[in-house]
N, C-alpha and C. Protein backbone atom coordinates (compact mmCIF):
# COMPACT_ATOMS: atom_id res chain seq x y z
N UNK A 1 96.07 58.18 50.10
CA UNK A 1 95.50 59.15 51.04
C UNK A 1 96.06 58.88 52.43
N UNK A 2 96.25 59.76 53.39
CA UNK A 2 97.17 59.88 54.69
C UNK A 2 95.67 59.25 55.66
N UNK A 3 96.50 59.13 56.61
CA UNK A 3 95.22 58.82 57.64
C UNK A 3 94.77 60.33 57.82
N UNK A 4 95.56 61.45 58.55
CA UNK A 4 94.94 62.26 59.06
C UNK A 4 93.52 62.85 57.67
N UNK A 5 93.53 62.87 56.61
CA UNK A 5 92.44 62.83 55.30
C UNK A 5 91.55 61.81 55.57
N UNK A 6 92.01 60.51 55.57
CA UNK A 6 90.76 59.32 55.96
C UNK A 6 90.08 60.59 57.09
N UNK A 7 90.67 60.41 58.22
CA UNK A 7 90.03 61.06 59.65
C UNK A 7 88.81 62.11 59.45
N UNK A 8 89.41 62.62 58.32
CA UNK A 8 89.05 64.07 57.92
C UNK A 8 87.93 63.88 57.49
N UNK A 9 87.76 63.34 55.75
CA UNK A 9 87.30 62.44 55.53
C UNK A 9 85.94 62.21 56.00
N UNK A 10 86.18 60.89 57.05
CA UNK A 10 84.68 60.40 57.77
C UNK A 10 84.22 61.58 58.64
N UNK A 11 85.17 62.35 59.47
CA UNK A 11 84.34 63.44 60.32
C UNK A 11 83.64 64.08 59.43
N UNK A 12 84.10 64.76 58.34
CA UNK A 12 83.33 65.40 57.58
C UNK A 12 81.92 65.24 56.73
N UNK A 13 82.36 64.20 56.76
CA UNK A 13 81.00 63.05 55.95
C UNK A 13 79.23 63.18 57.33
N UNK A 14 80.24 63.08 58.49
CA UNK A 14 78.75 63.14 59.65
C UNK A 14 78.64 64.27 59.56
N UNK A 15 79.24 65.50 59.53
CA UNK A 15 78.70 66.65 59.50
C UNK A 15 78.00 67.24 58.59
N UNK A 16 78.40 66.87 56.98
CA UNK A 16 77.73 66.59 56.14
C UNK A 16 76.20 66.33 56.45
N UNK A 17 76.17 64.85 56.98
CA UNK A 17 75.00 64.18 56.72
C UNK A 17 74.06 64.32 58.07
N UNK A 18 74.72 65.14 58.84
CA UNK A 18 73.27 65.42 59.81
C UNK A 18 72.03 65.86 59.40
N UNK A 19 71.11 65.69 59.66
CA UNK A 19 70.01 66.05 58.98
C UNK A 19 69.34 67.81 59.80
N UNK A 20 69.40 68.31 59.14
CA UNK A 20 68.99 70.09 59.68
C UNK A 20 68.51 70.41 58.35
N UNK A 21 68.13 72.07 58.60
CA UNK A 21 68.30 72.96 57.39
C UNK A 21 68.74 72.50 56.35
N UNK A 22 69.39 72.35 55.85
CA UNK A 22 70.06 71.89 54.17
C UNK A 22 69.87 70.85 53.99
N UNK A 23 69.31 69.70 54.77
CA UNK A 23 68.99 68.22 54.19
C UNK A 23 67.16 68.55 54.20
N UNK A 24 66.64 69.57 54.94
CA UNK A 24 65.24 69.68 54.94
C UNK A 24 64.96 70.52 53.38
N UNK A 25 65.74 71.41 53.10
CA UNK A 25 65.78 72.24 51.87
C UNK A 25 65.80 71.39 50.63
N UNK A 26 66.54 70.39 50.88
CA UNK A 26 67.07 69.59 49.57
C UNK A 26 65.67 68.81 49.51
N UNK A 27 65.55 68.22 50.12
CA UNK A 27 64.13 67.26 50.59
C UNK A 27 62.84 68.08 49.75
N UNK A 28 62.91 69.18 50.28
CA UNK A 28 61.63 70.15 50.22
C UNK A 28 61.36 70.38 48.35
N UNK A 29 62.95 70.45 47.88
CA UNK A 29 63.40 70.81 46.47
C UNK A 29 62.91 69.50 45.98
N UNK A 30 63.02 68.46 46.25
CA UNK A 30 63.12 67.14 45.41
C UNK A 30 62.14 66.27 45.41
N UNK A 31 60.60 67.28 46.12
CA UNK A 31 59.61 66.78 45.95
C UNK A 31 59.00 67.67 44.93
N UNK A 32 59.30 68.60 44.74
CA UNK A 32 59.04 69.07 42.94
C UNK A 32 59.70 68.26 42.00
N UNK A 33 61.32 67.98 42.12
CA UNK A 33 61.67 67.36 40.71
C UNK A 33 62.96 66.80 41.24
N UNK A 34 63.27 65.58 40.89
CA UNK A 34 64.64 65.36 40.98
C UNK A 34 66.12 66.45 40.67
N UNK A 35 66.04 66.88 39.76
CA UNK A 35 66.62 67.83 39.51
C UNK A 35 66.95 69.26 40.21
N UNK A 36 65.61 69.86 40.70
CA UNK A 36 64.93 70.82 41.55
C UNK A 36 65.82 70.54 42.84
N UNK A 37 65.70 69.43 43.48
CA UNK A 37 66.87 68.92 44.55
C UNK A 37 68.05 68.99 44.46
N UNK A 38 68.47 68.19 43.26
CA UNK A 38 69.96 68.31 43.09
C UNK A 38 70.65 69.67 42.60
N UNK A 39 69.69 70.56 42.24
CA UNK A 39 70.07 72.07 42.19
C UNK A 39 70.62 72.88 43.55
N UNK A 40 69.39 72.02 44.19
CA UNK A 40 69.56 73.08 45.82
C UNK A 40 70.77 72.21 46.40
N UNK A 41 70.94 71.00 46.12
CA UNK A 41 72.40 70.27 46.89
C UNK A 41 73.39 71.02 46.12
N UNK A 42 73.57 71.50 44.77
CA UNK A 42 74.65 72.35 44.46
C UNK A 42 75.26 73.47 45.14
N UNK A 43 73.33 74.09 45.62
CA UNK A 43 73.75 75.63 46.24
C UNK A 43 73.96 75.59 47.28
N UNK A 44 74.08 74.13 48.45
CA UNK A 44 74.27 74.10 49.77
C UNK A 44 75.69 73.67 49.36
N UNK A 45 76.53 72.87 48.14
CA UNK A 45 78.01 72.75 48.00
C UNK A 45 78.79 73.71 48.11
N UNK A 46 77.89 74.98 47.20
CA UNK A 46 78.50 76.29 47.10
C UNK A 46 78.78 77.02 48.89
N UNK A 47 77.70 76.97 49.40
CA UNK A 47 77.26 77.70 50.48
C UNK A 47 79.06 77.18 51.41
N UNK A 48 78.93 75.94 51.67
CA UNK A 48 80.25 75.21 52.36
C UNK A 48 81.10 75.34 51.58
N UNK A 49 81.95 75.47 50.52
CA UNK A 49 82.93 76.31 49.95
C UNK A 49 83.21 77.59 50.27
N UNK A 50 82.33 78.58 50.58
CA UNK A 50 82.09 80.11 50.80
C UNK A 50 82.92 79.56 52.37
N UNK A 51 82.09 78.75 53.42
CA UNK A 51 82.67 78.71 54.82
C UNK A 51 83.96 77.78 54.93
N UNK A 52 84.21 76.91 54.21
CA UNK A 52 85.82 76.35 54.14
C UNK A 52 86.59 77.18 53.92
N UNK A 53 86.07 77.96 52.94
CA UNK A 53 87.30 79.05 52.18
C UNK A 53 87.57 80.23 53.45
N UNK A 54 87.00 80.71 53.91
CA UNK A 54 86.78 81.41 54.54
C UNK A 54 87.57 81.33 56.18
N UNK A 55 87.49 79.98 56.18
CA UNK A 55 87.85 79.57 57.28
C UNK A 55 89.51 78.90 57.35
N UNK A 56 89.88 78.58 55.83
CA UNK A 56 91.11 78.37 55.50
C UNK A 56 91.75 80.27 55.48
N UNK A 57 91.44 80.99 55.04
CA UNK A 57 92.14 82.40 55.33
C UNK A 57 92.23 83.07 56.40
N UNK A 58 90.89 82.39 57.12
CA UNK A 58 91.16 82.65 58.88
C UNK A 58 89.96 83.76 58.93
N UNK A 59 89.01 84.51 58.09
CA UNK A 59 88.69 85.30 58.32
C UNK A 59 87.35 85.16 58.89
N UNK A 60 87.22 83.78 59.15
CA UNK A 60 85.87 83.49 59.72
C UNK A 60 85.74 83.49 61.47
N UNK A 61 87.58 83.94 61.80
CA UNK A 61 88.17 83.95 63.17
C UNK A 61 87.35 85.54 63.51
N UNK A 62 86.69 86.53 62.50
CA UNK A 62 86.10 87.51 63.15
C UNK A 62 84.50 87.40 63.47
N UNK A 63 84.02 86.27 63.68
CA UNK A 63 82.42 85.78 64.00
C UNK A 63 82.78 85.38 65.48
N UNK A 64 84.55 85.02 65.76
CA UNK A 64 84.34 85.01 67.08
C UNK A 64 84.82 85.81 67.94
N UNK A 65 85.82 86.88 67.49
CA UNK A 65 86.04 88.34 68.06
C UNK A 65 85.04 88.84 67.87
N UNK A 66 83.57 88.80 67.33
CA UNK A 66 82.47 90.08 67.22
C UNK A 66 81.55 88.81 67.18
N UNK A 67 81.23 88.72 68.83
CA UNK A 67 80.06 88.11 69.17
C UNK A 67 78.64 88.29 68.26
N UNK A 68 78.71 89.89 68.47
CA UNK A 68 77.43 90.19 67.70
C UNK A 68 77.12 90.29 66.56
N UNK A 69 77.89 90.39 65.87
CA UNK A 69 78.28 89.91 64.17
C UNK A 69 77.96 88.63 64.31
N UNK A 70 78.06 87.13 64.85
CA UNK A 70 77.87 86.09 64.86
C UNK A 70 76.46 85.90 64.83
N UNK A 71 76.02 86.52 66.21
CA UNK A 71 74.02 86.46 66.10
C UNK A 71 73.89 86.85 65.25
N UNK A 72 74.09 88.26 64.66
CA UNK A 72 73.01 89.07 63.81
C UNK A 72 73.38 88.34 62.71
N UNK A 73 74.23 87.18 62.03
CA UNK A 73 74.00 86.45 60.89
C UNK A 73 73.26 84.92 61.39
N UNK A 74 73.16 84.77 62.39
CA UNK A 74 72.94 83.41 62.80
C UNK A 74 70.79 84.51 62.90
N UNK A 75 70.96 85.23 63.08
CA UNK A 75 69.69 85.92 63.29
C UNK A 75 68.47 85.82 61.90
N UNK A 76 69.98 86.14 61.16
CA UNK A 76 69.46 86.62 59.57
C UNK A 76 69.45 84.75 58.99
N UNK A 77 70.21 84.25 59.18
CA UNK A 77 69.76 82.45 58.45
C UNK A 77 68.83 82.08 59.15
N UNK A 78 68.34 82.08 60.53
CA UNK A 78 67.44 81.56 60.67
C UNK A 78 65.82 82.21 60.25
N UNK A 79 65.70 83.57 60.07
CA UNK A 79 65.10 84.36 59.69
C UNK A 79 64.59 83.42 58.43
N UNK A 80 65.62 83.06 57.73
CA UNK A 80 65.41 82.91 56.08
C UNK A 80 64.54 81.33 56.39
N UNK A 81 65.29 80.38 56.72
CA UNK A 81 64.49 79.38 56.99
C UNK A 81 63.20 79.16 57.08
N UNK A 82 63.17 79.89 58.64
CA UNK A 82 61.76 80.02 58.90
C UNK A 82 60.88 80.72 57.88
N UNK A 83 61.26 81.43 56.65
CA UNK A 83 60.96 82.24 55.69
C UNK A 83 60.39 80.95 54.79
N UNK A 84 61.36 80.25 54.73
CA UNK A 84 61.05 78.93 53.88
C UNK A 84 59.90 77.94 54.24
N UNK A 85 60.34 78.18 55.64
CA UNK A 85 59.05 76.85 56.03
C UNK A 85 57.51 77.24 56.11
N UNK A 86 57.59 78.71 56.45
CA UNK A 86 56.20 79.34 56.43
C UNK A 86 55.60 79.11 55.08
N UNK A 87 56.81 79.51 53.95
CA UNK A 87 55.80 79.72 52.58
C UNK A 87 55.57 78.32 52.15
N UNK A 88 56.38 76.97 52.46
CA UNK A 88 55.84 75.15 52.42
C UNK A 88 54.58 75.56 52.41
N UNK A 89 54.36 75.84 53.98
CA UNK A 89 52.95 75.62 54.77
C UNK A 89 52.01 76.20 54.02
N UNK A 90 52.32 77.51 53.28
CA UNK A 90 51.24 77.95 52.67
C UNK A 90 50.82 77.62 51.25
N UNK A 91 51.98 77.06 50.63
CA UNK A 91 51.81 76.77 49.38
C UNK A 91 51.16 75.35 49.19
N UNK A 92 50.05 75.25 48.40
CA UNK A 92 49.36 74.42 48.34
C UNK A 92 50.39 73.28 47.67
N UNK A 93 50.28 71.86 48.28
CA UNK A 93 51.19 70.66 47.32
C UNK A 93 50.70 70.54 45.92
N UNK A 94 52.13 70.47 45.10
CA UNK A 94 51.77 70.42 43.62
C UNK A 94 51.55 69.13 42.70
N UNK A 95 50.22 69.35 42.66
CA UNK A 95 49.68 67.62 42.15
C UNK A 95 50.26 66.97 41.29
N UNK A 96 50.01 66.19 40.81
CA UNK A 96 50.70 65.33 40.01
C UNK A 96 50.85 65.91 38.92
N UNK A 97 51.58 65.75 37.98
CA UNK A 97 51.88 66.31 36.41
C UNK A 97 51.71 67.87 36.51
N UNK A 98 51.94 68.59 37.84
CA UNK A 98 51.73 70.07 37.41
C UNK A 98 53.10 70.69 36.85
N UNK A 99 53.24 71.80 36.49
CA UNK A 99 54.46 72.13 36.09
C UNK A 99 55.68 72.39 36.91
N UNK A 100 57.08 72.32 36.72
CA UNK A 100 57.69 72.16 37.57
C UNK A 100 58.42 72.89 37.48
N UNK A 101 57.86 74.22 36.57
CA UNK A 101 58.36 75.46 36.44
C UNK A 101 57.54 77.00 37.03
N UNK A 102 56.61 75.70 37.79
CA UNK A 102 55.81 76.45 38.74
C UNK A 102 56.62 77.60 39.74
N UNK A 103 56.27 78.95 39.49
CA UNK A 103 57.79 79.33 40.74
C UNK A 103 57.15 79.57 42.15
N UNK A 104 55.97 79.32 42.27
CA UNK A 104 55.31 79.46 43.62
C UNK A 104 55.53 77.60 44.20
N UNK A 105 56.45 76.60 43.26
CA UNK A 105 56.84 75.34 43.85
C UNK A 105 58.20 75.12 43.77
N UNK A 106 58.91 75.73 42.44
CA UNK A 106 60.50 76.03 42.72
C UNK A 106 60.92 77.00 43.24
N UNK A 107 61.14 78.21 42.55
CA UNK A 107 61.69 79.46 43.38
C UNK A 107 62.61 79.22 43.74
N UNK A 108 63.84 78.91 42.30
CA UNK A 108 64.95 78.86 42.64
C UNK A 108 65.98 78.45 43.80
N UNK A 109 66.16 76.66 43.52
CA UNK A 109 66.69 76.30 44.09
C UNK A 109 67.92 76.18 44.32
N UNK A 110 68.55 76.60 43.35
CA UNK A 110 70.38 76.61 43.93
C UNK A 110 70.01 77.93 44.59
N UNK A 111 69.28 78.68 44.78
CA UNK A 111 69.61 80.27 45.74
C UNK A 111 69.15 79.88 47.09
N UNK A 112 68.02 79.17 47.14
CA UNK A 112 67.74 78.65 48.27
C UNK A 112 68.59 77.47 49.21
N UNK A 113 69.53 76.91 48.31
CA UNK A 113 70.57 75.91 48.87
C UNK A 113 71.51 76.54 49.25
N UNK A 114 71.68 77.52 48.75
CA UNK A 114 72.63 78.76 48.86
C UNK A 114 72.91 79.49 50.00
N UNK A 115 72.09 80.27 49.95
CA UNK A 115 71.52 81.08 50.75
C UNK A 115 71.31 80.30 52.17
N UNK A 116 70.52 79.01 52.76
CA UNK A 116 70.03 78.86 53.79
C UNK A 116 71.98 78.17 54.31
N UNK A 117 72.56 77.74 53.63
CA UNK A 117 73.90 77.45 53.84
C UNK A 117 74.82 78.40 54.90
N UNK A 118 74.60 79.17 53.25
CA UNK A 118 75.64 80.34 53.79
C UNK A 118 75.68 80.97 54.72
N UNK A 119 74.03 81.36 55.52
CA UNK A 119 73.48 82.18 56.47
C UNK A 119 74.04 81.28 57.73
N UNK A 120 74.92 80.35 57.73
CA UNK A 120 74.71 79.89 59.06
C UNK A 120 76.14 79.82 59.43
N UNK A 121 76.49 80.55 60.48
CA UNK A 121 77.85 81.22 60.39
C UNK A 121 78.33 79.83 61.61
N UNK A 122 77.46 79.28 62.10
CA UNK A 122 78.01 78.09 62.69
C UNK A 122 78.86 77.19 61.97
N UNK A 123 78.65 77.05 61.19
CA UNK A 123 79.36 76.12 59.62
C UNK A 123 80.65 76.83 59.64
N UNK A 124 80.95 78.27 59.73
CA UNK A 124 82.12 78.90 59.54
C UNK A 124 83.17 78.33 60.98
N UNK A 125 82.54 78.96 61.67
CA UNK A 125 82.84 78.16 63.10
C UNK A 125 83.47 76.50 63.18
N UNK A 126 82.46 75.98 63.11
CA UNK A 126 82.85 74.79 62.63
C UNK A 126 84.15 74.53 61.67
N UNK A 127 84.61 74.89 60.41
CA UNK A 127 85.75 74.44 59.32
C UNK A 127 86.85 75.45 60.25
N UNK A 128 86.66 76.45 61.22
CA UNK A 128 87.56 76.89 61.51
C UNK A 128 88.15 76.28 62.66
N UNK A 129 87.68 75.54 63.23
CA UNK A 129 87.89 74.85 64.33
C UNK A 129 88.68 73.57 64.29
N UNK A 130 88.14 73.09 62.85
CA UNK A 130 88.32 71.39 62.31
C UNK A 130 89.47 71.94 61.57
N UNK A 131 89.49 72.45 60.68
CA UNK A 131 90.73 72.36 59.35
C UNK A 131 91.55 72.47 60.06
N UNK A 132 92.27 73.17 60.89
CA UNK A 132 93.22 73.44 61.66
C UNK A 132 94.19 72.10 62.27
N UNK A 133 93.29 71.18 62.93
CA UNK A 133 93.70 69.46 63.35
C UNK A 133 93.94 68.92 62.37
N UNK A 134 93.73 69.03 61.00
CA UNK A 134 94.19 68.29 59.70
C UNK A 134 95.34 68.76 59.31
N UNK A 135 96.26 69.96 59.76
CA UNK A 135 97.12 70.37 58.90
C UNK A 135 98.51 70.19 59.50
N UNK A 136 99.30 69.02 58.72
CA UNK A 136 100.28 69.01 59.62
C UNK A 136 101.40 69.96 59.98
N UNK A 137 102.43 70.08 60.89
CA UNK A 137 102.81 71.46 61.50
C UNK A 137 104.13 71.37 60.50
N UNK A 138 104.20 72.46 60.25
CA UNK A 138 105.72 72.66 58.97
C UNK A 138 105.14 72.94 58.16
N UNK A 139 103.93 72.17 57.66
CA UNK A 139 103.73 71.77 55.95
C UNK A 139 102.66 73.19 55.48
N UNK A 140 102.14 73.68 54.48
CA UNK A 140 102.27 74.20 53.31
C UNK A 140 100.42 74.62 54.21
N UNK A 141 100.43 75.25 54.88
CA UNK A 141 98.94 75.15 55.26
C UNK A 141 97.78 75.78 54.43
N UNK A 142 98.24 76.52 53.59
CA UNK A 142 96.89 77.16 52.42
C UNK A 142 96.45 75.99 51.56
N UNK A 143 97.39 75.16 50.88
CA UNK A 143 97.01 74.75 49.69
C UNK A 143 96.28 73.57 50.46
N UNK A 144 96.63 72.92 51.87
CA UNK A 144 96.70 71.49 52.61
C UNK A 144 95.03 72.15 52.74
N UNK A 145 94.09 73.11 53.93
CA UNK A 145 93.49 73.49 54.02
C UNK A 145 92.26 73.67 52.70
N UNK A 146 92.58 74.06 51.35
CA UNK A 146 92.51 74.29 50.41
C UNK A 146 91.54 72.71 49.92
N UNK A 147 92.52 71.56 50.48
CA UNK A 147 92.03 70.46 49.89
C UNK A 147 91.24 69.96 50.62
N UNK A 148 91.10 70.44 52.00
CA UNK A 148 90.35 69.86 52.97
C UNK A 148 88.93 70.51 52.92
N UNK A 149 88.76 71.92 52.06
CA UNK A 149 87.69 72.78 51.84
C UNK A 149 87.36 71.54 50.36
N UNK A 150 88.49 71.14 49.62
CA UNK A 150 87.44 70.22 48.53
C UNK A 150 86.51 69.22 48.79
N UNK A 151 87.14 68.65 50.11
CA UNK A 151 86.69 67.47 50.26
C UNK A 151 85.22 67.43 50.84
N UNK A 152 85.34 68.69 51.56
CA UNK A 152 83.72 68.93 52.28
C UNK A 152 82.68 69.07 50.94
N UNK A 153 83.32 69.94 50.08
CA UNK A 153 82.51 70.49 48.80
C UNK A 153 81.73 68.75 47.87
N UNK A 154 82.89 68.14 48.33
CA UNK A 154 82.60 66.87 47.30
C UNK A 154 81.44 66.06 47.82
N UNK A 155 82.01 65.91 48.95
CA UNK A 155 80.81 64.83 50.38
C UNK A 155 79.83 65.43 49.93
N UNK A 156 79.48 66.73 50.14
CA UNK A 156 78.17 67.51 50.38
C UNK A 156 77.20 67.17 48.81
N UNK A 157 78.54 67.32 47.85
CA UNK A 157 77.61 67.36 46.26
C UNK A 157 77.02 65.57 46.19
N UNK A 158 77.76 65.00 46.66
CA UNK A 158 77.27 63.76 46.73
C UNK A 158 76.31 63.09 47.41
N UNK A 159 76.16 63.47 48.77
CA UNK A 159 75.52 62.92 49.45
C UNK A 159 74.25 63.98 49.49
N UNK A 160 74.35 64.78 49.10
CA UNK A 160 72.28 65.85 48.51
C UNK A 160 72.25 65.06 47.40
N UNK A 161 73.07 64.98 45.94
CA UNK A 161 72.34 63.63 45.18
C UNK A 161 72.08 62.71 45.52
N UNK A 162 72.63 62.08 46.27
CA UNK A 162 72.29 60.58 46.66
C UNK A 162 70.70 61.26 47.35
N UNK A 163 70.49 61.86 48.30
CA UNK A 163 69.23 62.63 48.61
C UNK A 163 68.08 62.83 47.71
N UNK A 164 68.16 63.40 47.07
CA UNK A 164 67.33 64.09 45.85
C UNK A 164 67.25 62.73 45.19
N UNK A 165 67.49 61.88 44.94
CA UNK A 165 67.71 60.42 44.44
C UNK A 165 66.63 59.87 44.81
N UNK A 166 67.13 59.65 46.09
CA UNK A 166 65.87 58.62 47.08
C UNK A 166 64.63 59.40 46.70
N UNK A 167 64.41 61.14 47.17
CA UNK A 167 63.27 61.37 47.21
C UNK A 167 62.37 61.31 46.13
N UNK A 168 63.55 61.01 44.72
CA UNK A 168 62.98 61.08 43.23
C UNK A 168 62.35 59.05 43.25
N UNK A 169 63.05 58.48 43.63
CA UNK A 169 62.85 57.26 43.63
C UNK A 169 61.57 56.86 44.63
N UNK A 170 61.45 57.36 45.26
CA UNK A 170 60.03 57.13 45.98
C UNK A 170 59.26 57.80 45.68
N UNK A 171 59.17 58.32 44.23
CA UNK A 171 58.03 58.87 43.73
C UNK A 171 56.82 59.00 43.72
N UNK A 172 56.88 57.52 43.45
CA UNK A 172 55.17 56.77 43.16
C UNK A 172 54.26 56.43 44.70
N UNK A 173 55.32 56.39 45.62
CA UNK A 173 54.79 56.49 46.91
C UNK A 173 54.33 57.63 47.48
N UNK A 174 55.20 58.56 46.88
CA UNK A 174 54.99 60.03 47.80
C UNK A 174 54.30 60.76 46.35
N UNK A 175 53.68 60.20 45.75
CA UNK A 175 52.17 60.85 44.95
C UNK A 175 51.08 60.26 45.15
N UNK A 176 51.19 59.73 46.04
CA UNK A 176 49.56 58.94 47.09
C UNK A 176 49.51 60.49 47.86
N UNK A 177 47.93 61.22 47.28
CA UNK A 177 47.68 62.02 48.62
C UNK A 177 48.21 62.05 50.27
N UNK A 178 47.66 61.22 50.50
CA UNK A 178 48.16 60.86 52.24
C UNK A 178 49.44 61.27 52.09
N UNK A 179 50.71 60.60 51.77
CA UNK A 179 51.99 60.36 51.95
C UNK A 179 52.26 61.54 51.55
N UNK A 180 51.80 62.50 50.08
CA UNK A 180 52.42 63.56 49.89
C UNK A 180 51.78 64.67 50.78
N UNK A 181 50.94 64.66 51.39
CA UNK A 181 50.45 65.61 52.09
C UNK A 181 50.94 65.77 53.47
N UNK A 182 51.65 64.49 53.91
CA UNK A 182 52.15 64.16 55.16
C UNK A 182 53.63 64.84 55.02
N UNK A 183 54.07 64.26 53.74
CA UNK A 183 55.55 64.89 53.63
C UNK A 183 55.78 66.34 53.63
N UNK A 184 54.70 67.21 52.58
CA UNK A 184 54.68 68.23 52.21
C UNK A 184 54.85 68.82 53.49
N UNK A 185 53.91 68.39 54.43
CA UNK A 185 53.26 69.35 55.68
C UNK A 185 54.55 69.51 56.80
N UNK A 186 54.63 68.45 56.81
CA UNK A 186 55.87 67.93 57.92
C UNK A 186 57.77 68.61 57.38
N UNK A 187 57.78 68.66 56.14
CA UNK A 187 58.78 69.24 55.64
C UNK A 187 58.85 70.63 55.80
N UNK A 188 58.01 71.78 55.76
CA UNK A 188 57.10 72.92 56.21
C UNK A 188 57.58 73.07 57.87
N UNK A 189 56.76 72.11 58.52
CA UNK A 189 57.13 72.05 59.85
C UNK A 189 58.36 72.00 60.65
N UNK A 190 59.04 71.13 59.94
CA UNK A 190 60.75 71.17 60.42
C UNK A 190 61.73 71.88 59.72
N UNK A 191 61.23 73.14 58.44
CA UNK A 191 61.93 74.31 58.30
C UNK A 191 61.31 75.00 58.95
N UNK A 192 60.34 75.35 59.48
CA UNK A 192 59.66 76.39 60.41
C UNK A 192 60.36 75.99 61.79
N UNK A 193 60.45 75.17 62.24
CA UNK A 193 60.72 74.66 63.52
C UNK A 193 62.25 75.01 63.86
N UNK A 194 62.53 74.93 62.78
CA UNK A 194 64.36 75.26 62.54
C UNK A 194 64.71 76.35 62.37
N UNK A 195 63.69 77.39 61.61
CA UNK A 195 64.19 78.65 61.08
C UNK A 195 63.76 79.50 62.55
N UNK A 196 62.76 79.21 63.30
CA UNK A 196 62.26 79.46 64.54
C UNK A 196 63.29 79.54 65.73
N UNK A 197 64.13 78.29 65.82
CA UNK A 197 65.28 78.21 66.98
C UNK A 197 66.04 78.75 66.93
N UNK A 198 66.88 78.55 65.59
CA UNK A 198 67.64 79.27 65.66
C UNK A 198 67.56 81.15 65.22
N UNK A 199 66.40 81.70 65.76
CA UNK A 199 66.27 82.69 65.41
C UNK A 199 66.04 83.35 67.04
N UNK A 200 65.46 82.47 67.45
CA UNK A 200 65.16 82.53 69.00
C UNK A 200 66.54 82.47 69.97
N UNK A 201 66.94 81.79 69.46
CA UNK A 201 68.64 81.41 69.72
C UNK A 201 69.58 82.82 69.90
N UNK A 202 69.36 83.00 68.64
CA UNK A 202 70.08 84.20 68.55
C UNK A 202 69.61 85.36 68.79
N UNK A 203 68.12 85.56 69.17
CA UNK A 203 67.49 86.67 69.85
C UNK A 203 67.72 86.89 71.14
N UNK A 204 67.97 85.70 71.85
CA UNK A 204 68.17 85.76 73.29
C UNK A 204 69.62 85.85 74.08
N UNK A 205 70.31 85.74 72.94
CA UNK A 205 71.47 86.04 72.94
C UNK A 205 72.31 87.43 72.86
N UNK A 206 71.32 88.31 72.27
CA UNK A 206 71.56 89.93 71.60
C UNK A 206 70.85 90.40 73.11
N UNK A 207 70.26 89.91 73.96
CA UNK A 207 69.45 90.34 74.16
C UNK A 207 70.30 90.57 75.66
């Protein structure tokens, strides 16, 4: 592997692993079921494939010729979020041994990993900004770009399992009332809190 890939690589890995939206989603998923998590880390892999790809053809260069095309999707993901965190809050936590085909506790989690991903056209922004410094000048820039969209796809599938992991592994802790009621509530709170800003964000911006 070249350095400029190492480089690539670790930058990509922090962007990956900031904690926002898609590490709160995965979280939220993987206190129903281990699995339930690692579904929604699939659909947030998918979601960053859609914006690598996108951003390797260049066509994600029209979110920044059409300002307002940018809000009104940055409008519409945060919309959804906050969509997410409201219904946490309302949905009662699902006790121990309940079913986990409950859909008022799953509700389809690769669409929701998906979906809260894809909606965030900052991410597009972002691979269009970055892939570009990875590609050296002469060389073959679709397929080079191409691999630099794998590598995000890979980090991401890995590091929501490693996620969904932990939250499956602290099981027995986070089925103590207290702890699951703390998590439940607070997980609720920081997709609401998130789906809120950036909705506000982009309201005041149109505006």
């Amino acid at each position: 592997m070249d350095g400029q890939l190492i480089a690539f690589t670790a930058i990509a890995a922090g962007l990956v692993a900031v904690p926002g939206a898609d590490f709160t989603v995965v979280v939220r998923n993987a206190l129903v079921s281990r699995r339930a998590g690692a579904v929604c880390g699939l659909g947030i892999a998918g979601g960053l494939l859609v914006h690598t790809t996108l951003a390797a053809a260049g066509v994600a260069a029209v979110l920044v010729a059409v300002p307002a095309l940018f809000r009104a999707l940055q409008l519409l993901g945060g919309a959804y979020v906050l969509h997410l965190g409201v219904r946490t809050l309302r949905t009662p936590r699902r006790p121990a041994g309940a079913s986990e085909a409950d859909p008022a506790t799953q509700a389809h989690p690769l669409r929701q990993g998906f979906v809260t991903n894809v909606l965030n056209p900052k991410a597009s922004l972002t691979f269009l900004s970055l892939l570009p410094q990875f590609v050296p000048p002469g060389g073959a820039a679709l397929p080079r770009t191409l691999l630099l969209a794998l590598i995000v796809c890979a980090l991401a599938l890995t590091w929501f399992q490693m996620v969904a992991l932990l939250v499956d592994r602290l099981g027995r802790w986070l089925r103590r009332p207290r702890a699951a009621r703390a998590l439940h509530t607070g997980t609720g709170v920081a997709l609401t809190a998130l789906g809120a800003a950036l909705s506000l964000e982009a309201f005041l911006a149109l505006l």
